[in-house]
Protein backbone atom coordinates (compact mmCIF):
# COMPACT_ATOMS: atom_id res chain seq x y z
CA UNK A 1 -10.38 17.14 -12.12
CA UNK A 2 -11.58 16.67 -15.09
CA UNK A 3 -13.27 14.19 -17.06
CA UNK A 4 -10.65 11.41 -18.62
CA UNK A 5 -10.86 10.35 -21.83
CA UNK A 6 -9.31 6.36 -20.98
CA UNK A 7 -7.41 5.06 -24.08
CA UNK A 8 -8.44 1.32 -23.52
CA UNK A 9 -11.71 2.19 -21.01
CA UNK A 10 -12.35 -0.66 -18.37
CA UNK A 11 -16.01 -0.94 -17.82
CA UNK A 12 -17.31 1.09 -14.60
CA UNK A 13 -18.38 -1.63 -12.04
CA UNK A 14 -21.28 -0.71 -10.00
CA UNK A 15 -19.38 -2.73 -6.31
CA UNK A 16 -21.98 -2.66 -3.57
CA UNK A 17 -19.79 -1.43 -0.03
CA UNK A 18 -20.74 -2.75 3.02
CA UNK A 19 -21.36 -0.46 5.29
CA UNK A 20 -21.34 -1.61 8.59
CA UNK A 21 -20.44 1.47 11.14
CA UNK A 22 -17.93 4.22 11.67
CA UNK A 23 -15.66 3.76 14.22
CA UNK A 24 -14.43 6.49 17.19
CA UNK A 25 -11.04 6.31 17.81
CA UNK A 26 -10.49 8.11 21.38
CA UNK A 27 -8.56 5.10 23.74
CA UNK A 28 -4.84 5.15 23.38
CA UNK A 29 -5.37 1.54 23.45
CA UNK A 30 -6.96 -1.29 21.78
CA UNK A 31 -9.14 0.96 19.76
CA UNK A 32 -10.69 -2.05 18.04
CA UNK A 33 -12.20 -2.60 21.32
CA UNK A 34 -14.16 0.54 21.41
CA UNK A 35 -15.37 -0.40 18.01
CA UNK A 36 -17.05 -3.22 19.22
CA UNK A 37 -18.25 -1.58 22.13
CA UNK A 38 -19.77 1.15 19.81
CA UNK A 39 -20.92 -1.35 16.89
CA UNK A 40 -22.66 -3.53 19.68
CA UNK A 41 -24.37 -0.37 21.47
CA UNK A 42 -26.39 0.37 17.44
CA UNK A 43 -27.21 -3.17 16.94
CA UNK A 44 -28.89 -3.46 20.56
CA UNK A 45 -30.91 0.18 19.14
CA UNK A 46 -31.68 -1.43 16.28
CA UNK A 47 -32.98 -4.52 17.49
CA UNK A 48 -35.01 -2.39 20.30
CA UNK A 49 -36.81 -0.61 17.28
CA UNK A 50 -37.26 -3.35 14.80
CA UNK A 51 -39.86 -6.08 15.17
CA UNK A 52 -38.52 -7.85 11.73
CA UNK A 53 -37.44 -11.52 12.57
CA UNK A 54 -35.97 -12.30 9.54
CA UNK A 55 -33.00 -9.39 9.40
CA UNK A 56 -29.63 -10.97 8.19
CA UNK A 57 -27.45 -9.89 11.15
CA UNK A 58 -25.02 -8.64 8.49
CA UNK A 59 -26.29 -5.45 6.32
CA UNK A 60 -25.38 -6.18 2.56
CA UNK A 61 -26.88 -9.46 1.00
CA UNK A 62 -25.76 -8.70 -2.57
CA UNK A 63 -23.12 -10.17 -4.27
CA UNK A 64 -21.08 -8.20 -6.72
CA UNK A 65 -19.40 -10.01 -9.72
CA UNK A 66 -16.15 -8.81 -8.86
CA UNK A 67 -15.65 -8.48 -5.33
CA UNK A 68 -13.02 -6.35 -4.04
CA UNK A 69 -9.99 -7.22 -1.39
CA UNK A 70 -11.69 -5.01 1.08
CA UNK A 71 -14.62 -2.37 0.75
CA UNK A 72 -11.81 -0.09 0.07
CA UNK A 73 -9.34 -1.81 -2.31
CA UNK A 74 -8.43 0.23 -5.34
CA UNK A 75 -6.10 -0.22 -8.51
CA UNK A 76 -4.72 -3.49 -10.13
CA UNK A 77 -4.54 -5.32 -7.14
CA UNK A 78 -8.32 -4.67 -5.59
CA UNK A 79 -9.37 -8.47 -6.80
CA UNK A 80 -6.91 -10.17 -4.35
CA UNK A 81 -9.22 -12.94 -2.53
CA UNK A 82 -6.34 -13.40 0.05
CA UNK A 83 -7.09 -15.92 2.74
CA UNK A 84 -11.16 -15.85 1.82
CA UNK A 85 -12.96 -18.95 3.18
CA UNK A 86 -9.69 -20.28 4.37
CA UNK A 87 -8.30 -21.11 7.75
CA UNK A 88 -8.03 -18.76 10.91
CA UNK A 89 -4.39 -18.58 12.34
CA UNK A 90 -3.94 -16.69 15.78
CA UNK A 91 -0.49 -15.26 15.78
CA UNK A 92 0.16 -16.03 19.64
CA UNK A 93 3.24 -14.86 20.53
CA UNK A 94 6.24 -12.57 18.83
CA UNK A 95 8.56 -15.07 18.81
CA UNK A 96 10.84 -15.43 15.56
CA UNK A 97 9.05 -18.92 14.52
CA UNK A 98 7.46 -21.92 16.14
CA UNK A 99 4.03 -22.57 17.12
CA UNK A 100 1.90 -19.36 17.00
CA UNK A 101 4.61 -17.39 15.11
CA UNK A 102 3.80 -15.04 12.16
CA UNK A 103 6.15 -17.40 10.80
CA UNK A 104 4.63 -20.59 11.18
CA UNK A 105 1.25 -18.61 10.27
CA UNK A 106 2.88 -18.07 6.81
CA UNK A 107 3.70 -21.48 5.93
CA UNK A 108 0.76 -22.80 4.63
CA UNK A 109 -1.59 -21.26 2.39
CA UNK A 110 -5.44 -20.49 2.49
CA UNK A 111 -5.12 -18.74 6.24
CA UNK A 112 -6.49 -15.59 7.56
CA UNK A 113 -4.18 -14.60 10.37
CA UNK A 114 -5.11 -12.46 13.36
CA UNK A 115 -2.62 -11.39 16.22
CA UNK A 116 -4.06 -11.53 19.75
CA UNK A 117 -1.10 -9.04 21.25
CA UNK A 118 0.83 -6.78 19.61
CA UNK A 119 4.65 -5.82 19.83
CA UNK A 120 7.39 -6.11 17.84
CA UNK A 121 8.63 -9.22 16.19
CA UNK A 122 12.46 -9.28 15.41
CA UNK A 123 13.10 -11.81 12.31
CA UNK A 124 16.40 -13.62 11.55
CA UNK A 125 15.87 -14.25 8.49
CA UNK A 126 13.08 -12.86 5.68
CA UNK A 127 9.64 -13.72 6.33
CA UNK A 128 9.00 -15.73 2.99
CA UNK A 129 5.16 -15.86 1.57
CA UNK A 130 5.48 -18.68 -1.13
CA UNK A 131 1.99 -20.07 -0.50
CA UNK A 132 -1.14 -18.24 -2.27
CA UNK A 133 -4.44 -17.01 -0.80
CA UNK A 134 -2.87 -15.22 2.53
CA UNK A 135 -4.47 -12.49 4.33
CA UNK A 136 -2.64 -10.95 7.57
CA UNK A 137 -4.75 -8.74 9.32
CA UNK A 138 -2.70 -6.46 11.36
CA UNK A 139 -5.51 -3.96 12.09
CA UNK A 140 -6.79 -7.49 14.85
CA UNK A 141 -3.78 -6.95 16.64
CA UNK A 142 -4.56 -5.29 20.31
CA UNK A 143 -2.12 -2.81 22.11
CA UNK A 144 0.03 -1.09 19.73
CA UNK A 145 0.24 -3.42 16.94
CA UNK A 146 2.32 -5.45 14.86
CA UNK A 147 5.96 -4.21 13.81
CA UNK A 148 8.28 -6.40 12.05
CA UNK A 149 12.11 -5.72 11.75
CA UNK A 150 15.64 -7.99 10.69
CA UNK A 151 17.87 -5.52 12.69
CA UNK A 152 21.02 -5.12 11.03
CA UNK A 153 21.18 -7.53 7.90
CA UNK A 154 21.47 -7.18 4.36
CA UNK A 155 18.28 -8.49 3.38
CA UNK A 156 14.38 -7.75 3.26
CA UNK A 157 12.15 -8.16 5.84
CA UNK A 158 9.24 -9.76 3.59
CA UNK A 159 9.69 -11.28 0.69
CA UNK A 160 6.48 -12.01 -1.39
CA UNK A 161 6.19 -14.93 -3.98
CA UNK A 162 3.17 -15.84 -4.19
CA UNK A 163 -0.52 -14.99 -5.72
CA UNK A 164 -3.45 -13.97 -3.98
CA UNK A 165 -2.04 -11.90 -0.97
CA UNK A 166 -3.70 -8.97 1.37
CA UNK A 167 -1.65 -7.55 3.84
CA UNK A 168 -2.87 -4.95 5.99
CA UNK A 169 -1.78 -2.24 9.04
CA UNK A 170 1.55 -3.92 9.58
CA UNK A 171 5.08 -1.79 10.65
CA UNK A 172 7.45 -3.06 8.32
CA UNK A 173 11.17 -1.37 10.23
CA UNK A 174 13.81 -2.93 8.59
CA UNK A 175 16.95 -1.68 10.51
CA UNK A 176 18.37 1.02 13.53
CA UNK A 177 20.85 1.72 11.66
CA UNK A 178 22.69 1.25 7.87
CA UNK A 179 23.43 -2.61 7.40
CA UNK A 180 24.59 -2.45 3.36
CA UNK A 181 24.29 -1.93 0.18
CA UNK A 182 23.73 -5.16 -1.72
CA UNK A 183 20.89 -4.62 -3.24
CA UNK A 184 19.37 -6.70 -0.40
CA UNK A 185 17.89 -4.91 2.35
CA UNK A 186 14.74 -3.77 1.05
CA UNK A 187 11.37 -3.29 3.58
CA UNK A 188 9.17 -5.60 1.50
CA UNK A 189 10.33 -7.37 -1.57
CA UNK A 190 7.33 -8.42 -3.86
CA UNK A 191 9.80 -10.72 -6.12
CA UNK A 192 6.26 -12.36 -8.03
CA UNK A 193 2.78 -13.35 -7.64
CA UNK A 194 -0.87 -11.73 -9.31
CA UNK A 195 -3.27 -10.10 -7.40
CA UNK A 196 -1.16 -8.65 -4.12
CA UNK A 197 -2.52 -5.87 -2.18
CA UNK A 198 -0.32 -3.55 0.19
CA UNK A 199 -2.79 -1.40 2.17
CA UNK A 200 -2.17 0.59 5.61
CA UNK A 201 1.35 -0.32 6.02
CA UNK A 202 4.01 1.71 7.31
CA UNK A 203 7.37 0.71 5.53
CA UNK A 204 10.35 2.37 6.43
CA UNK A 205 14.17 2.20 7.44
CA UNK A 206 15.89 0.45 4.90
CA UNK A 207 19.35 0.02 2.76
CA UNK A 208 18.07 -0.43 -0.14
CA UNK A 209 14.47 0.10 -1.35
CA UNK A 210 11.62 0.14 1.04
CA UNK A 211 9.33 -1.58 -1.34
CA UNK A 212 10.94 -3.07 -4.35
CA UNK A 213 8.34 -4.80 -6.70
CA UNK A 214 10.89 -6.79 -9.26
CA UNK A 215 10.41 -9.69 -11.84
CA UNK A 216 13.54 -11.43 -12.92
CA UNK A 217 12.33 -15.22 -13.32
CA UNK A 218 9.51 -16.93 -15.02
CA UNK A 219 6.97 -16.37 -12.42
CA UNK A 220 4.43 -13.56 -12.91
CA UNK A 221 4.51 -9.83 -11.68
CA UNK A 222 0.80 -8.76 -12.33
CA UNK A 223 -1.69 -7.33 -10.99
CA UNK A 224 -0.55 -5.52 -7.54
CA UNK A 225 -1.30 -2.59 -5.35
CA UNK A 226 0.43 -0.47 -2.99
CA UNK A 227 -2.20 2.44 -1.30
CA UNK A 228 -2.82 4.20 2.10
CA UNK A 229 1.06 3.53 3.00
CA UNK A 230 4.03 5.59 4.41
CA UNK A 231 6.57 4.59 2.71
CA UNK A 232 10.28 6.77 3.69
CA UNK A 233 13.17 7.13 5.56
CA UNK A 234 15.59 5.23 4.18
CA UNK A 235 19.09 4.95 4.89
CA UNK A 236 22.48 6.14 3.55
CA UNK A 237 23.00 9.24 1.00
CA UNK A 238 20.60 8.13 -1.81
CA UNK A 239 17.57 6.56 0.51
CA UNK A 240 15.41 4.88 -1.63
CA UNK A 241 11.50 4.71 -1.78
CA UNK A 242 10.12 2.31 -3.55
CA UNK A 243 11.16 0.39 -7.05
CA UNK A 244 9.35 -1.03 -9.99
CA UNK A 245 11.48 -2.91 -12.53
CA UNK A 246 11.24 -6.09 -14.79
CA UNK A 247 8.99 -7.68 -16.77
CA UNK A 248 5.96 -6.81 -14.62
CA UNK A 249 2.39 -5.82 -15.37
CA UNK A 250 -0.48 -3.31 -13.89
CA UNK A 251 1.01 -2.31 -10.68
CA UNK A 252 -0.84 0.81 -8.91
CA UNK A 253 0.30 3.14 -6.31
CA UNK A 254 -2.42 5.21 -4.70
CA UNK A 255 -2.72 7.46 -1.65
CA UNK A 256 0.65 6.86 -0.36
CA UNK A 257 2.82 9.09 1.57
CA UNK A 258 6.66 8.75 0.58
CA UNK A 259 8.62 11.31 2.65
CA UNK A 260 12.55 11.57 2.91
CA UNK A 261 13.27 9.23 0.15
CA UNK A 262 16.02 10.62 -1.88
CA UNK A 263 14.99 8.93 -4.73
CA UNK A 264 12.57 6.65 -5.94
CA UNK A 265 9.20 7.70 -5.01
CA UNK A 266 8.05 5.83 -7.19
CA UNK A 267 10.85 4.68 -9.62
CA UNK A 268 9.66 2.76 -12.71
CA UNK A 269 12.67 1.74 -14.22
CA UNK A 270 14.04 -1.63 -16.34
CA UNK A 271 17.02 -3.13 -16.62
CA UNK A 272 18.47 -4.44 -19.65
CA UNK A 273 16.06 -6.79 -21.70
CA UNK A 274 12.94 -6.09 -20.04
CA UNK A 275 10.16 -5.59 -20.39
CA UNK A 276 9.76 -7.67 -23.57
CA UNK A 277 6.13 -6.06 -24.15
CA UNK A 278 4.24 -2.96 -23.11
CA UNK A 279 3.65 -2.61 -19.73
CA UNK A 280 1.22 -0.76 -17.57
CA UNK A 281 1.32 0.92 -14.05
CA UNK A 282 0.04 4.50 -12.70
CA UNK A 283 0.98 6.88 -9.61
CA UNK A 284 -2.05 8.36 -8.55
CA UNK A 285 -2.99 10.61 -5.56
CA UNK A 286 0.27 10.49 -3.56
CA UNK A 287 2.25 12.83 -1.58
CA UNK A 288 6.01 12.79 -2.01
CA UNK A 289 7.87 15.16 0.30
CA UNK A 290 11.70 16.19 0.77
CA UNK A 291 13.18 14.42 -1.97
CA UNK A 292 16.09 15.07 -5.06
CA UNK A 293 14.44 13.27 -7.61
CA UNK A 294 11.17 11.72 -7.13
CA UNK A 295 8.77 9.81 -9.68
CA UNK A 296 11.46 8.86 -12.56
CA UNK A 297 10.38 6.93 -15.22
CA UNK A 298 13.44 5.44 -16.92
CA UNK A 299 11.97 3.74 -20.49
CA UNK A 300 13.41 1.78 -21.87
CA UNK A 301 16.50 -0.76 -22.37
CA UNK A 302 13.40 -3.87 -23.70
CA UNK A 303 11.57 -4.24 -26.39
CA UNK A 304 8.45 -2.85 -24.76
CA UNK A 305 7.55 0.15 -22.95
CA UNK A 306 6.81 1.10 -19.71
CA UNK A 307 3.15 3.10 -19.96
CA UNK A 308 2.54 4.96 -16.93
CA UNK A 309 -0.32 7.49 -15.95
CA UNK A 310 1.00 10.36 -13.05
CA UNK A 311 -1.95 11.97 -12.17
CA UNK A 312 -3.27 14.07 -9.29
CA UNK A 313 -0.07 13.87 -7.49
CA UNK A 314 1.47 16.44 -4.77
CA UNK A 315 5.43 16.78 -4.27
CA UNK A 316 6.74 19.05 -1.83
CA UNK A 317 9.79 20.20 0.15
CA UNK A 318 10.76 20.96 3.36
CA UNK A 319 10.61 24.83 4.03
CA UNK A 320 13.27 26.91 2.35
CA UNK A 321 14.53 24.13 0.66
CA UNK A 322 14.95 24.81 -3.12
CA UNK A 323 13.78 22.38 -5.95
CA UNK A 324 16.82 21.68 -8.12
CA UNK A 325 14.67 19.22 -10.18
CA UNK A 326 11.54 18.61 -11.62
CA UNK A 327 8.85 16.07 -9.76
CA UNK A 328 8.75 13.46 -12.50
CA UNK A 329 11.97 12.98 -14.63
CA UNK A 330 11.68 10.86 -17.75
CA UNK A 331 15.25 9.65 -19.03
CA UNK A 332 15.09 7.91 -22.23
CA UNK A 333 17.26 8.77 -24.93
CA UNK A 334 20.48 6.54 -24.18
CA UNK A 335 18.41 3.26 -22.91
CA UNK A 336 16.70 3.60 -26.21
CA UNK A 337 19.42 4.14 -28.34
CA UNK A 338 21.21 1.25 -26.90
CA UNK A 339 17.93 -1.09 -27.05
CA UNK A 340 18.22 -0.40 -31.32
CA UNK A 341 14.65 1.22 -30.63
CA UNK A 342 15.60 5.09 -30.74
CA UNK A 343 12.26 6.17 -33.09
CA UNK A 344 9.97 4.73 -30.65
CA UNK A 345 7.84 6.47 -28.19
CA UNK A 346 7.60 6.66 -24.44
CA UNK A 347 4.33 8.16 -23.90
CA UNK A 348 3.54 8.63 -20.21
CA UNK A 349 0.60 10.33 -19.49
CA UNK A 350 0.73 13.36 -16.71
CA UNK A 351 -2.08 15.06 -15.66
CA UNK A 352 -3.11 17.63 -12.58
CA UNK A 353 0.48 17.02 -10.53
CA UNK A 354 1.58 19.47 -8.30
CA UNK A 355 5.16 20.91 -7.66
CA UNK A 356 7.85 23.92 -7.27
CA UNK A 357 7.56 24.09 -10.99
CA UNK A 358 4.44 23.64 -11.87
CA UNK A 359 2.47 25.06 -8.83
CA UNK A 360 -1.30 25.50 -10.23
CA UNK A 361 -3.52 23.76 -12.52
CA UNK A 362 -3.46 26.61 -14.77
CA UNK A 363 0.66 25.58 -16.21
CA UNK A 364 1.43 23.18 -18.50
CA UNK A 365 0.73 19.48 -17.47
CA UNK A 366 4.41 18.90 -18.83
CA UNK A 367 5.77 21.40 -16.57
CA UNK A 368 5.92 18.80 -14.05
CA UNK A 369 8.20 16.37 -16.04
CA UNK A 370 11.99 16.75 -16.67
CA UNK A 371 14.34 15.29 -19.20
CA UNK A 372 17.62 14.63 -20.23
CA UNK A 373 20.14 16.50 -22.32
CA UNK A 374 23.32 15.43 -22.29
CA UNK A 375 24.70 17.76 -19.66
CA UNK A 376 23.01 16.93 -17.00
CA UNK A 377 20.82 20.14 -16.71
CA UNK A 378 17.90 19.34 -14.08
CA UNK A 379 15.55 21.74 -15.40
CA UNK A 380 15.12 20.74 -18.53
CA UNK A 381 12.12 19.43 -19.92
CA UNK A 382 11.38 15.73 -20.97
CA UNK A 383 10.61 15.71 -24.89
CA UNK A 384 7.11 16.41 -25.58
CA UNK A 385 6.59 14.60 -28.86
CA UNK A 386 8.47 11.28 -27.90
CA UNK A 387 7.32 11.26 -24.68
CA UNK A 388 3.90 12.20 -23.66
CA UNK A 389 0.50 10.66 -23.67
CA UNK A 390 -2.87 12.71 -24.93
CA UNK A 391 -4.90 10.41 -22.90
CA UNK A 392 -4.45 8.40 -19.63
CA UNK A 393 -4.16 4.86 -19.88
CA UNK A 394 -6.60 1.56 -18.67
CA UNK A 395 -6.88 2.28 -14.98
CA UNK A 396 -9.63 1.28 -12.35
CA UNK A 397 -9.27 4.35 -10.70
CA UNK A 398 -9.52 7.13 -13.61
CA UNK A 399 -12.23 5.12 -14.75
CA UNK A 400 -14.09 6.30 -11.42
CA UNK A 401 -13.64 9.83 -11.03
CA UNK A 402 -15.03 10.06 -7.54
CA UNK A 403 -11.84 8.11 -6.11
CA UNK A 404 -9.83 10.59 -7.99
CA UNK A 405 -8.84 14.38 -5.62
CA UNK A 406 -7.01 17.40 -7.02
CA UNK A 407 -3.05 17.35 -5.78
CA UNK A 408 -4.09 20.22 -3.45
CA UNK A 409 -6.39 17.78 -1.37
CA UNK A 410 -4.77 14.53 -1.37
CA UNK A 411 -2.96 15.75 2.14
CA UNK A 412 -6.37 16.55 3.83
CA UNK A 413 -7.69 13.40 2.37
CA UNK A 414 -5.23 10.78 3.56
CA UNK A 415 -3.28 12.19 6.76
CA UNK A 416 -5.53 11.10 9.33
CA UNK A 417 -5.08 7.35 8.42
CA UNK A 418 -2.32 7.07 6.33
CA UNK A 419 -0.04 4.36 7.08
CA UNK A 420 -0.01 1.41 10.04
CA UNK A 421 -2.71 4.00 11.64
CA UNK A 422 -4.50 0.37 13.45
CA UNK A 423 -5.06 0.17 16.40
CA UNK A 424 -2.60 3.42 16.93
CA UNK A 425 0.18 4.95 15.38
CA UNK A 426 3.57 4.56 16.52
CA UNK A 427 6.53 7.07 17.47
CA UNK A 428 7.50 6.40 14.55
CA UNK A 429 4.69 7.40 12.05
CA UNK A 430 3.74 10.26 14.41
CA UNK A 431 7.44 11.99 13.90
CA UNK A 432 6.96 12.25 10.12
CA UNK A 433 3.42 13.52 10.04
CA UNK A 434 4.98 16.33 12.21
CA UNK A 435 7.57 16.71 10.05
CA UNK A 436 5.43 17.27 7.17
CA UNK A 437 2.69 19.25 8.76
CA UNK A 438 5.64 21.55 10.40
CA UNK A 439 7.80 21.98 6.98
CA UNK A 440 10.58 20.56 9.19
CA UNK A 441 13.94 19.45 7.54
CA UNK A 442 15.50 16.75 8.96
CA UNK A 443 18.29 14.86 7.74
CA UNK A 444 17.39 11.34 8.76
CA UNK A 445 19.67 9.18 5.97
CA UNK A 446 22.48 8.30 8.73
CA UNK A 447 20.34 8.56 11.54
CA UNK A 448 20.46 6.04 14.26
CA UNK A 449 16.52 5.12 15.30
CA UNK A 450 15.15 3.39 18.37
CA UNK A 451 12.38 0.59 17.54
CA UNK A 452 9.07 2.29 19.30
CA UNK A 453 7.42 0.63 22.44
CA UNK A 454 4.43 -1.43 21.13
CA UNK A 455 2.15 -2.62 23.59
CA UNK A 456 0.65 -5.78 23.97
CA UNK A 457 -2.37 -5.54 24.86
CA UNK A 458 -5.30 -7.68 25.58
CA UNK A 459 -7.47 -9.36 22.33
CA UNK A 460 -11.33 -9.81 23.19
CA UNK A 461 -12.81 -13.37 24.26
CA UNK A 462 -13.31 -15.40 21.67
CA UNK A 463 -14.64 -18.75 22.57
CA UNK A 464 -15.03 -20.80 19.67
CA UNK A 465 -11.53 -18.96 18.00
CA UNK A 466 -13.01 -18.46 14.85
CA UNK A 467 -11.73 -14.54 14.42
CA UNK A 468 -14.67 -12.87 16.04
CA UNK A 469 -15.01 -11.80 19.24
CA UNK A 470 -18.10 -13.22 21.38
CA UNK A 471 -19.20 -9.75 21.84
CA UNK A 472 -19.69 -8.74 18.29
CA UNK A 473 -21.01 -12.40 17.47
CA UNK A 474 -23.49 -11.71 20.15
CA UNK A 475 -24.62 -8.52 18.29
CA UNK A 476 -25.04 -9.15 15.36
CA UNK A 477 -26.49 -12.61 15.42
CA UNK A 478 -23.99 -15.33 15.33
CA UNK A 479 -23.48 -17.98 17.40
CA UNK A 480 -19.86 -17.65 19.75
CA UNK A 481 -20.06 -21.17 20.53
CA UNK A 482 -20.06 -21.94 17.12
CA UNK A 483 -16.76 -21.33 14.26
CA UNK A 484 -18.81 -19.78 11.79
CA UNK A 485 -16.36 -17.45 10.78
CA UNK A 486 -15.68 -19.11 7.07
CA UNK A 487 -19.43 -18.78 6.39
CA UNK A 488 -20.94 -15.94 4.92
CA UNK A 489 -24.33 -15.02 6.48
CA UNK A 490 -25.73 -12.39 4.04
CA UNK A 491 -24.25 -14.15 1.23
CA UNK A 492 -22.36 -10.88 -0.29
CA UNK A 493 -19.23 -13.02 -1.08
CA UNK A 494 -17.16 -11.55 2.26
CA UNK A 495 -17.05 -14.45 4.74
CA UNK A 496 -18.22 -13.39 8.23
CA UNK A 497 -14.51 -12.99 9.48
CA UNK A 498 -14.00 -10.71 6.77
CA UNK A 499 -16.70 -8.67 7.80
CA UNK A 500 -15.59 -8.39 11.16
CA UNK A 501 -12.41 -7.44 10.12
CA UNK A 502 -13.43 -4.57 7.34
CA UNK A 503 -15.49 -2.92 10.38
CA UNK A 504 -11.90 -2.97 12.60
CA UNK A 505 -10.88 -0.90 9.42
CA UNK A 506 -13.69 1.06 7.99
């Protein structure tokens, strides 16, 4: 790819990642396990060969002046402090709420929370985050992980309103079977908060949108990102990926794979009266597969604009199934002419995408892009001089080109983790890799599913329940008699549970 010329550039930061070890992932089970095992086995070496005292037990002592989510947060969201410094919560048991519930974990803010089995939980009603600074840590949970699910009602899963909020390696399966069409039964429903990050999740079977990310009220919208998920499946004729509308601000979707949504994947779209001011968001590095109408970009029925960089992104179909329209549709004429704003410009900025139409780098960037002409003809282009960018807009991630892979490579890049991969992938997520890797067509919008088998498992010994095992305290120098897991030994801003945790995922 090549170099990007940023209309408002963002300063390159220079983050320090901690690099603590890479992790084999050969049990079935409680693969977090073997990663202690392993990470224990080089700190013993190390200690064997070093006669230095004074080694923080931790590698990185630096601080950086903006310190991400995780090593590996990206986009608008990659500041979210979550639960840093805050309480440890042990999710105990699956139940629906009560002591050592997910839901009782979510009730208060400035928590961490860890699982000590996995399994399903069945919800009867949304899991609401209203409190700020939350991290959930599914990658802690032993056995087969965390999967959460409100089988058979019209309504989300997870509803998000709040600020400061990581969420990681959780199965988000809203439903066996078609409960609605309300508007209501979305996967995860970010309804408003700044500085939310999405990462490793698996987010699938819905009514309505598997993620929506909406602002209707006076709370905030800013600052959020969804990467590394699989995102898909939805129900009913039109199954719907994922939704961005309202007044909402820098929202990034990165390395995602959205497969058998219908539509939406993403859809940036407003309804009437918003946004009241330019707004920014970008679609970078994801795979969409079997689809009718994928990344649309509906701008605008507000007085502001939608500005939206689609860059580097791959969109396929199943074998022999034909393309009847283009990846990235951009409908504009009618919301504008009804918003008294017909002479102004979209400008969305496309670069490097990959699809039936435009199939190598060497086409037209606005090959890619489709429009809309008053008789509905799918192939036809979106209007160059209304509607397209010359350069990309502020983004963290074109402003570092290494995080940046052609469309060709994204696949290669993000299939062996992508999604609730931690501690193991599920039935579930295993089905539509195969589907994708075979080119298999399967029809799954009135499918009935089965929730997979998650097993519980067995979490490590932790003595003095701080978050980290008394193995991995042992070696690497903390005390497991002592709850030290708030602290931050080397002093490079992640607290000691945090560090703990990032190696689970790294």
């Amino acid at each position: 790819m090549s170099p990007l010329n940023l209309k408002t550039p963002q300063p390159t930061l220079s983050i320090l990642i901690l690099i603590l070890v890479l992790i084999g992932c050969s049990k079935e089970n409680d693969v977090f396990v073997e990663a202690l095992e392993q990470n224990i086995e080089e700190n013993i070496e190390k200690d064997k060969e070093s006669n230095d005292e004074n080694d923080d037990p931790i590698v990185d002592d630096t601080v950086s002046d903006n310190l991400k989510a995780f090593p590996t947060a990206e986009g608008f969201g990659k500041f979210a402090t979550g639960g840093r410094g805050g309480e440890v919560y042990k999710v105990t048991n699956l139940n629906d709420s009560g002591p050592g519930s997910l839901r009782d974990a979510v009730s208060q803010g400035n928590r961490i929370i860890l699982f000590t089995q996995g399994g399903n939980i069945s919800l009867s009603s949304p899991l609401y985050i209203t409190n700020d600074n939350i991290t959930i840590a599914g990658q802690s949970a032993p056995g087969g992980g965390i999967a959460l699910n409100i089988n058979g009602q019209d309504l989300p899963v997870m509803e998000i309103s709040a600020n400061n909020v990581v969420i990681r390696y959780l199965r988000v399966r809203h439903s066996l079977e078609y409960v609605g069409s309300s508007s209501g039964a979305d996967g995860i429903h970010i309804a408003g908060g700044e500085n939310i990050i999405i990462d490793h999740c698996s987010v699938t079977w819905a009514s309505d949108e598997n993620i929506a990310i909406t602002q209707y009220t006076n709370r905030l919208t800013r600052n959020v990102t969804i990467q590394n998920c699989i995102i898909g499946e939805g129900f009913t004729g039109s199954s719907k990926g994922a939704l961005i509308t309202g007044d909402l601000d820098f929202i990034t979707f990165y390395r995602n794979f959205f497969t058998m949504n219908e539509i939406r994947s993403p859809q940036i779209a407003s309804d009437w009266d918003y946004p009241n001011s330019d707004r920014y968001s970008e679609v970078i590095n994801n795979v969409v597969y079997d689809y009718k109408e994928a990344t649309r970009i509906r701008n605008n029925q507000g007085s502001g604009r939608y500005l939206v960089n689609v860059v580097s992104n791959f969109y396929e179909q199943p074998s022999g199934v034909t393309s009847s329209r283009r990846a990235v549709p951009i409908y504009d004429h009618y919301d504008w002419v009804n918003a008294g704003n017909e002479a102004e410009e979209i400008e969305v900025y496309v670069e490097n995408n990959i699809d039936s139409f435009r199939s190598s780098d060497g086409q037209d960037e606005w090959d890619i892009t489709q429009g809309e002409d008053g008789t509905q003809n799918r192939n036809v282009l979106g209007d160059k001089a209304t509607q397209q960018s010359s350069a990309p807009y502020t983004s963290w991630i074109l402003d570092n080109q290494s995080l940046v892979v052609d469309a060709f490579s994204v696949w290669d890049n993000i299939n062996q983790n992508v999604g609730a991969s931690l501690p193991q992938r599920d039935t579930a997520d295993l089905t539509l890799i195969d589907d994708y890797n075979s080119g298999y067509n399967r029809d799954s919008s009135y499918t009935t599913h089965e929730f997979p088998v998650l097993s519980n498992g067995t979490a490590p010994e932790d003595t003095d329940n701080d978050g980290m095992p008394d193995d991995w305290e042992n070696a690497n120098g903390f005390d497991p008699s002592s709850q030290d897991g708030h602290l931050d030994a080397d002093g490079d801003g992640y607290t000691n549970i945090e560090e703990y945790l990032n190696l689970i995922a790294s």
